[in-house]
Protein backbone atom coordinates (compact mmCIF):
# COMPACT_ATOMS: atom_id res chain seq x y z
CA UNK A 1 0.00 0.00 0.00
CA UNK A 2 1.47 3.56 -1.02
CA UNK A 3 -0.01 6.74 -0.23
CA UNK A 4 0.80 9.70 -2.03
CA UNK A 5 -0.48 13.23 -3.55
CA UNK A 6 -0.94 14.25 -6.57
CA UNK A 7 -3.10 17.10 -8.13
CA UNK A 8 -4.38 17.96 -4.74
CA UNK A 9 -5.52 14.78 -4.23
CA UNK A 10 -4.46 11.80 -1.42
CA UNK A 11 -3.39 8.52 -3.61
CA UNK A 12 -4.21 4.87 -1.68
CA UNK A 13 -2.78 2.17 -3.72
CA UNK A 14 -4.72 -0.99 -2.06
CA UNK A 15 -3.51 -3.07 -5.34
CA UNK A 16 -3.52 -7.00 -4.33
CA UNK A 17 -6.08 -6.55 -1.04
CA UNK A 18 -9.12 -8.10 -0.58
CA UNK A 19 -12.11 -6.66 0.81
CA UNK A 20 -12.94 -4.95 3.48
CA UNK A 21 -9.26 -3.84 3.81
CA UNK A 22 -9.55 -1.13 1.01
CA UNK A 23 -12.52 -0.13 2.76
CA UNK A 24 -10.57 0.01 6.07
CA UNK A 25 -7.23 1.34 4.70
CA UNK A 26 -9.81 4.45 3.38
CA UNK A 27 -11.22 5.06 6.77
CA UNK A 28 -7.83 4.94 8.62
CA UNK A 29 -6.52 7.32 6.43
CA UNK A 30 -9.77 9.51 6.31
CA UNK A 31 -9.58 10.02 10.14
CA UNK A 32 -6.11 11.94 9.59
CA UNK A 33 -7.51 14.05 7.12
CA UNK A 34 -9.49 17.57 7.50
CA UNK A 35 -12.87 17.99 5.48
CA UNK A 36 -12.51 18.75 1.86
CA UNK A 37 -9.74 16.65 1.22
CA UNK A 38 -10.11 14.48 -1.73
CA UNK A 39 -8.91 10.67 -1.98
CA UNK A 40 -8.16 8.40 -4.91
CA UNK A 41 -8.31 4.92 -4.20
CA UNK A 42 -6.52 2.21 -6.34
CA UNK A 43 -8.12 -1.28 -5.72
CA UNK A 44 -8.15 -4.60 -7.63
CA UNK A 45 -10.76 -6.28 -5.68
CA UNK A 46 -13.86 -6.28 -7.58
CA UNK A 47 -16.15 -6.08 -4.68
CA UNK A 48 -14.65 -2.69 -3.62
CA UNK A 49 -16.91 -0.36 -5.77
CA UNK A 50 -20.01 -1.82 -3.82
CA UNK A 51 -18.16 -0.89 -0.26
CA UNK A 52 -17.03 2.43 -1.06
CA UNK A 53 -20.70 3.20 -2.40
CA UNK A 54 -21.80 2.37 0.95
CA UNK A 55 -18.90 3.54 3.44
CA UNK A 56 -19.05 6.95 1.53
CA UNK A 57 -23.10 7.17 2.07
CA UNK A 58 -22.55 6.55 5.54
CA UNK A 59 -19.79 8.57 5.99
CA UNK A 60 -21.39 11.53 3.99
CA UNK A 61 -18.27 11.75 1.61
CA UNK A 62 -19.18 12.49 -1.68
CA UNK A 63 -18.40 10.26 -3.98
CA UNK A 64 -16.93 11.66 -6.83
CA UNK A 65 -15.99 9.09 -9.29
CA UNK A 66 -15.48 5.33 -10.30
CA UNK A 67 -13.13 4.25 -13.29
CA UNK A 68 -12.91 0.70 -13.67
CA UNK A 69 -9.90 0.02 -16.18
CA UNK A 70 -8.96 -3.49 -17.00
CA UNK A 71 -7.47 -4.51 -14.14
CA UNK A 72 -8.15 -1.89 -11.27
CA UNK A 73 -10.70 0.39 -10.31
CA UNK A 74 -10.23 3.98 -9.22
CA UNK A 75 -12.11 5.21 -6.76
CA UNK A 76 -12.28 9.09 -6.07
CA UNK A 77 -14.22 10.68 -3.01
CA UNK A 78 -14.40 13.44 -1.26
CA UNK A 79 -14.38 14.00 2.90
């Protein structure tokens, strides 16, 4: 896992994890972050777009976009 910025916004690279952890990665980092920050997950677990669709309702992050290339899926919300 490798977090980074870039263009204002906070890169997660969960690449090879399994649900939840993206899910739980996301959240630990979220509770070091102030509001407005934006974060771009990078997952390869297909079951991750369904959990960050629901930890961002409940968290009232708006979710900002899903890409789904080939192999990953980028996830981009904001806290």
């Amino acid at each position: 896992m490798k977090d980074k910025v870039e263009k204002n916004e906070i890169i997660l690279d969960t690449s090879g994890t399994e649900c939840p952890i993206p899910v739980l990665k996301a959240r630990n980092l979220c509770q070091t972050l102030s509001g407005g920050a934006i974060v771009k997950v990078i997952c390869t677990d297909p079951l991750a777009e369904e959990d960050f669709r629901h930890y961002c309702k409940q968290s009232n992050y708006s979710l900002i976009d899903i890409i789904k290339s080939e192999s990953k899926i980028y996830i981009k919300f904001k806290i």
